[in-house]
Protein backbone atom coordinates (compact mmCIF):
# COMPACT_ATOMS: atom_id res chain seq x y z
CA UNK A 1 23.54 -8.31 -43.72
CA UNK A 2 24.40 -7.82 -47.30
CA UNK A 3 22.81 -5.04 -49.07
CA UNK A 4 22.59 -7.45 -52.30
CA UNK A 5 20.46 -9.78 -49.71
CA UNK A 6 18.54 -6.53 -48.73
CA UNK A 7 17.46 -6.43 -52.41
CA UNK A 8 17.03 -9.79 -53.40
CA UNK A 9 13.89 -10.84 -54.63
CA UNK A 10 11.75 -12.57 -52.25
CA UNK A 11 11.38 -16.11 -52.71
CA UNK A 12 8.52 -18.01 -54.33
CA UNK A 13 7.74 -20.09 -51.95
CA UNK A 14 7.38 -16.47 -49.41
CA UNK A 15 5.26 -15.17 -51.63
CA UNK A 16 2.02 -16.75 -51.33
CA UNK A 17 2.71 -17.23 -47.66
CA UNK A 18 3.22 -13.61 -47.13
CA UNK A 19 0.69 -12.57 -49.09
CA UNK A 20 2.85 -9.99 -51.23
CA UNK A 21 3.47 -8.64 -54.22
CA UNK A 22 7.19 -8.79 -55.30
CA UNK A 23 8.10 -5.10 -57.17
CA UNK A 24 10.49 -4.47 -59.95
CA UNK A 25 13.85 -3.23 -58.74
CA UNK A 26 13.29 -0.11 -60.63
CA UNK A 27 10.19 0.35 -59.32
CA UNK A 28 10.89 -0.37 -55.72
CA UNK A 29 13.77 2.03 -56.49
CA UNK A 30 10.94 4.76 -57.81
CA UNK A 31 8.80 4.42 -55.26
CA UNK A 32 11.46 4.66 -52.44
CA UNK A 33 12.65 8.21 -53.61
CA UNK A 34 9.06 9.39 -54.01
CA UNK A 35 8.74 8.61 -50.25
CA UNK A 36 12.13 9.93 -49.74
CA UNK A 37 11.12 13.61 -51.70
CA UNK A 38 7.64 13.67 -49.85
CA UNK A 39 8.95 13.41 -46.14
CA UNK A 40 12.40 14.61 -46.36
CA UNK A 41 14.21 17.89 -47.43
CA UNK A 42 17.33 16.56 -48.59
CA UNK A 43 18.41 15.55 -52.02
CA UNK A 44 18.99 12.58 -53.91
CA UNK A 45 22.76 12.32 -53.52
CA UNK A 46 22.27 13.36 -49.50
CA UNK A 47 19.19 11.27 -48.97
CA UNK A 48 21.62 7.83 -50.13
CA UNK A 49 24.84 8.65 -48.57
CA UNK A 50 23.00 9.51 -45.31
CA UNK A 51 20.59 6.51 -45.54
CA UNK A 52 23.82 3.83 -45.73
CA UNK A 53 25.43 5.07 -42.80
CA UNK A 54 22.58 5.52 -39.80
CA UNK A 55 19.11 5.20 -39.20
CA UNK A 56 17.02 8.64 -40.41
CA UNK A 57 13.56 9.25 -38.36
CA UNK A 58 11.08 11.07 -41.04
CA UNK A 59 8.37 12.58 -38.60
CA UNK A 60 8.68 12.78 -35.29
CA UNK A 61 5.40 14.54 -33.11
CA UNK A 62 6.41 15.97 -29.65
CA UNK A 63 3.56 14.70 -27.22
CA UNK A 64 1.81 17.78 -25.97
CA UNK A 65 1.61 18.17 -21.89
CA UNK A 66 -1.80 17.12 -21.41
CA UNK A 67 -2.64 17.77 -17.36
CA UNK A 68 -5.57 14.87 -16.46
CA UNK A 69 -7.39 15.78 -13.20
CA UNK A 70 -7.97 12.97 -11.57
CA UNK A 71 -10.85 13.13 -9.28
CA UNK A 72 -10.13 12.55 -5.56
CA UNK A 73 -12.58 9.81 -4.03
CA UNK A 74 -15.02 11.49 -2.07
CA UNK A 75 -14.85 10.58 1.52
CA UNK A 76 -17.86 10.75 4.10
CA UNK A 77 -17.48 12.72 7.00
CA UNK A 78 -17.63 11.81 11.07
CA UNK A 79 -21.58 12.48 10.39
CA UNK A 80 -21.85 10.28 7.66
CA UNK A 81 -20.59 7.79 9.72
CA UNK A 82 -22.86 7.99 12.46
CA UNK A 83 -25.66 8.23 10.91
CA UNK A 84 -24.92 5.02 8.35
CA UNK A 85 -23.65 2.93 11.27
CA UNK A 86 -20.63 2.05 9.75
CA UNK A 87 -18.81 0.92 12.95
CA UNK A 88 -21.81 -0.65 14.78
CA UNK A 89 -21.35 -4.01 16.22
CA UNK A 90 -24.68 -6.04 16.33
CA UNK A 91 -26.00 -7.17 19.82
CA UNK A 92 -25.54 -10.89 17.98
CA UNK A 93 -21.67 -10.42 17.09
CA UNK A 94 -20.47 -9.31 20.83
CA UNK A 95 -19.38 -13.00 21.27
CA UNK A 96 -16.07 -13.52 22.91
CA UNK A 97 -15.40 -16.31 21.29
CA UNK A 98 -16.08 -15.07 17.82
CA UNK A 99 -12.67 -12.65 18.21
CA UNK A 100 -10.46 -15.69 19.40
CA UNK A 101 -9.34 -16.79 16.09
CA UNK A 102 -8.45 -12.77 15.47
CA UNK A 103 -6.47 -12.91 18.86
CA UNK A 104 -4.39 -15.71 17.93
CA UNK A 105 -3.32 -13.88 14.34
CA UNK A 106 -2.56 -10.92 16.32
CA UNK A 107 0.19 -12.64 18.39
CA UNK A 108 1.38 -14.19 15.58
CA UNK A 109 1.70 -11.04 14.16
CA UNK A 110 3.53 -9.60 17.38
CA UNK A 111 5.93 -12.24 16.91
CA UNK A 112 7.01 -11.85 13.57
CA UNK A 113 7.43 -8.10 14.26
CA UNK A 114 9.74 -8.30 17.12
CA UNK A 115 11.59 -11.11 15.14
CA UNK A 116 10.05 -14.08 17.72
CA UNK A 117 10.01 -12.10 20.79
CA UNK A 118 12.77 -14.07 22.49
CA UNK A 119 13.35 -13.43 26.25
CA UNK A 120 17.12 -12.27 25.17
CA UNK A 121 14.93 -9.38 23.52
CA UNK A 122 16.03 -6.20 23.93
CA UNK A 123 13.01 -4.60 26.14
CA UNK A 124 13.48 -1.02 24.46
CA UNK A 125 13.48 -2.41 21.13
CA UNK A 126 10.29 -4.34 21.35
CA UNK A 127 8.67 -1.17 23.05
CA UNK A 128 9.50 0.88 20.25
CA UNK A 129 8.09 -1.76 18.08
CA UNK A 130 4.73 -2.17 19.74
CA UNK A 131 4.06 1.68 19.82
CA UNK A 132 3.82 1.32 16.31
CA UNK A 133 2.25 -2.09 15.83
CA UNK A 134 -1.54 -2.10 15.30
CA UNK A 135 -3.80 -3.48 18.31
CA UNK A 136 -6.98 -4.86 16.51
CA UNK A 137 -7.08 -8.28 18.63
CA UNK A 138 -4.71 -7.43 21.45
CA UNK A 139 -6.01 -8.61 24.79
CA UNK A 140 -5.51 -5.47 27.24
CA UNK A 141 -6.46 -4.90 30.73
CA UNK A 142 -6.84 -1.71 32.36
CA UNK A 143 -4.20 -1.25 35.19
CA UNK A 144 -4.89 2.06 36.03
CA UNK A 145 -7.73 5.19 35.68
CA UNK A 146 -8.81 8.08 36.90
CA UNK A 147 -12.81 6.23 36.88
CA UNK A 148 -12.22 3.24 39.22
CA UNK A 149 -14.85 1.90 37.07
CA UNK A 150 -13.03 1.23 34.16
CA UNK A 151 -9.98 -0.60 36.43
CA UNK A 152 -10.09 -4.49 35.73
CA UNK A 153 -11.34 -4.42 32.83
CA UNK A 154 -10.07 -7.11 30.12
CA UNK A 155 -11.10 -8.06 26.67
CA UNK A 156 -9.86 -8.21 22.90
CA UNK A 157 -9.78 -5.10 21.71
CA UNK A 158 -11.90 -5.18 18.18
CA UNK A 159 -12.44 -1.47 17.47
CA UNK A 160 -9.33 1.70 17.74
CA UNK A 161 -10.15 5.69 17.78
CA UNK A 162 -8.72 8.38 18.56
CA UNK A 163 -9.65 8.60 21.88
CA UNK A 164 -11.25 5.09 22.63
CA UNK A 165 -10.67 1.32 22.62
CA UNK A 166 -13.75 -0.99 22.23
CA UNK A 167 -13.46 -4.33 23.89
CA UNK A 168 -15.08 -7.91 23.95
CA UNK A 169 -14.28 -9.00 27.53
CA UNK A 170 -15.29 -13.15 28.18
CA UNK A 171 -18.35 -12.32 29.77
CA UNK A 172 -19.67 -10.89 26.04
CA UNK A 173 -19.89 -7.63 27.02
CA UNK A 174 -19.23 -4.03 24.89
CA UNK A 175 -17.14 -1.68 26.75
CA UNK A 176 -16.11 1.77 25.22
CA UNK A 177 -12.85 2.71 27.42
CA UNK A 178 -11.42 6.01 26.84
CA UNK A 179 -7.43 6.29 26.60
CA UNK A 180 -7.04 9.93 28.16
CA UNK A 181 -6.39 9.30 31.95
CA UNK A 182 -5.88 5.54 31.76
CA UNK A 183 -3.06 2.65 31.90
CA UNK A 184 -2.98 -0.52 29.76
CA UNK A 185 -1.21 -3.41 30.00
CA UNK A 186 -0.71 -5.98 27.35
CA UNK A 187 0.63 -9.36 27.76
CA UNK A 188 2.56 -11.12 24.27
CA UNK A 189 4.06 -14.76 25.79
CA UNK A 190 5.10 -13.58 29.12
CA UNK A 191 6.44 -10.04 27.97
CA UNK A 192 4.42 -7.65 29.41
CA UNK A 193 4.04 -4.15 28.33
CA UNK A 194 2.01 -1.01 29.56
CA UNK A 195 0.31 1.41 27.20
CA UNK A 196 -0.18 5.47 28.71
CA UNK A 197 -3.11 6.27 27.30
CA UNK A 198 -2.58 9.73 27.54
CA UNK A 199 0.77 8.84 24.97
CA UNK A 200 -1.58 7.00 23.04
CA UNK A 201 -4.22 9.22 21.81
CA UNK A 202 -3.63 8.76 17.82
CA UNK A 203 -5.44 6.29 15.06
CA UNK A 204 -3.60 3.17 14.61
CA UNK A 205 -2.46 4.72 10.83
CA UNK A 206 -1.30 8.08 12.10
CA UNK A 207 0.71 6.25 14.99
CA UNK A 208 2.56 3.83 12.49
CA UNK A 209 4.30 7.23 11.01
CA UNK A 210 4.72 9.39 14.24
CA UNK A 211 7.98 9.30 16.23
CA UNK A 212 7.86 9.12 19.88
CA UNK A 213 10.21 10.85 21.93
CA UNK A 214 11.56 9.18 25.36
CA UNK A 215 9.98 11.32 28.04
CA UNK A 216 8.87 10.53 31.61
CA UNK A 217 5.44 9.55 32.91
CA UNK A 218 3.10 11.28 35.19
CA UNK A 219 1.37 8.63 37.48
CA UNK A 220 -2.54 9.34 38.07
């Protein structure tokens, strides 16, 4: 752009649209090296041979390093827990049937992890993939325990600690079965894999991020 277009007086037909004044080239002209004196250290002569050539940046404010605390969300502790039932299962929701429809999304989800859990899958890899995958809605059977009690036992698992698994087996009934000292098996469309509870003893979060090493088993 021209610096005689810079200049140019704006039209009338801009005027009322714009809602300005048009100034007097002299005064524009006065009032630019006014604002020129006020915010800049240089003279006249300096102030227009630097002004044709670059841009000039007349104040400039460092930010200051302002440290904002966040506040951590305040969790509740095991107690807390307990004592506002936050896990409790009502007598009226241990239905079988009300956990099928969670069931069928977690074998869909198996699937799509193991990348449709072919039969020319590679054993080892889907193993390696399941240690990490979550278990809400898994059916699982117990194969194997120190309790004889707790042998037989089937059901979709609804609820994962530390230590236990909850189930819903088909004759609507709660069962708490602890992992130490224990052997699961879990059936995905005819590929069926065992779980060592003693292997196993981590939330379903801090297992997605732990690495497990190949190691041998010790039967019970």
């Amino acid at each position: 752009m021209d610096e005689a277009d810079v200049n140019a007086p704006i039209p009338g037909d801009l005027v009322k649209v714009l809602g300005v004044e048009p100034q007097v080239l002299s005064k524009a002209w006065a009032i630019t090296k006014s604002f020129l004196k006020k915010n800049t250290e240089l003279r006249e002569t300096d102030a227009t041979s630097l002004l044709s050539h670059k841009a000039l940046i007349l104040e400039y404010f460092r930010p200051q390093n302002i440290k904002l605390c966040k506040k951590r969300a305040k969790r509740i502790n095991a107690r807390q827990k307990r004592e506002t039932k936050m896990f409790h299962l009502n007598s009226e929701h241990q239905r079988y049937e009300l956990f099928l429809p969670l069931h069928f999304l977690w074998k869909q989800y198996i699937v799509d992890l193991c990348n449709g859990l072919k039969p020319t899958s590679s054993p080892q890899s889907v193993q390696q993939k399941l240690l990490k995958a979550d278990f809400h809605g898994a059916i699982i059977t117990v194969v194997r325990s120190k309790c004889p009690s707790y042998v037989g036992a089937t059901g979709i698992l609804i609820q994962e600690f530390k230590h236990v698994f909850k189930i819903i087996t088909k004759q609507d009934k709660f069962k708490v079965i602890p992992k130490k000292n224990s052997v699961f098996q879990v059936e995905i469309n005819g590929f069926i894999s065992y779980i060592y509870g003693n292997k196993f003893e981590q939330r379903a979060s801090e297992r997605s991020a732990k690495k497990f090493k190949a190691s041998g088993t010790i039967d019970l």
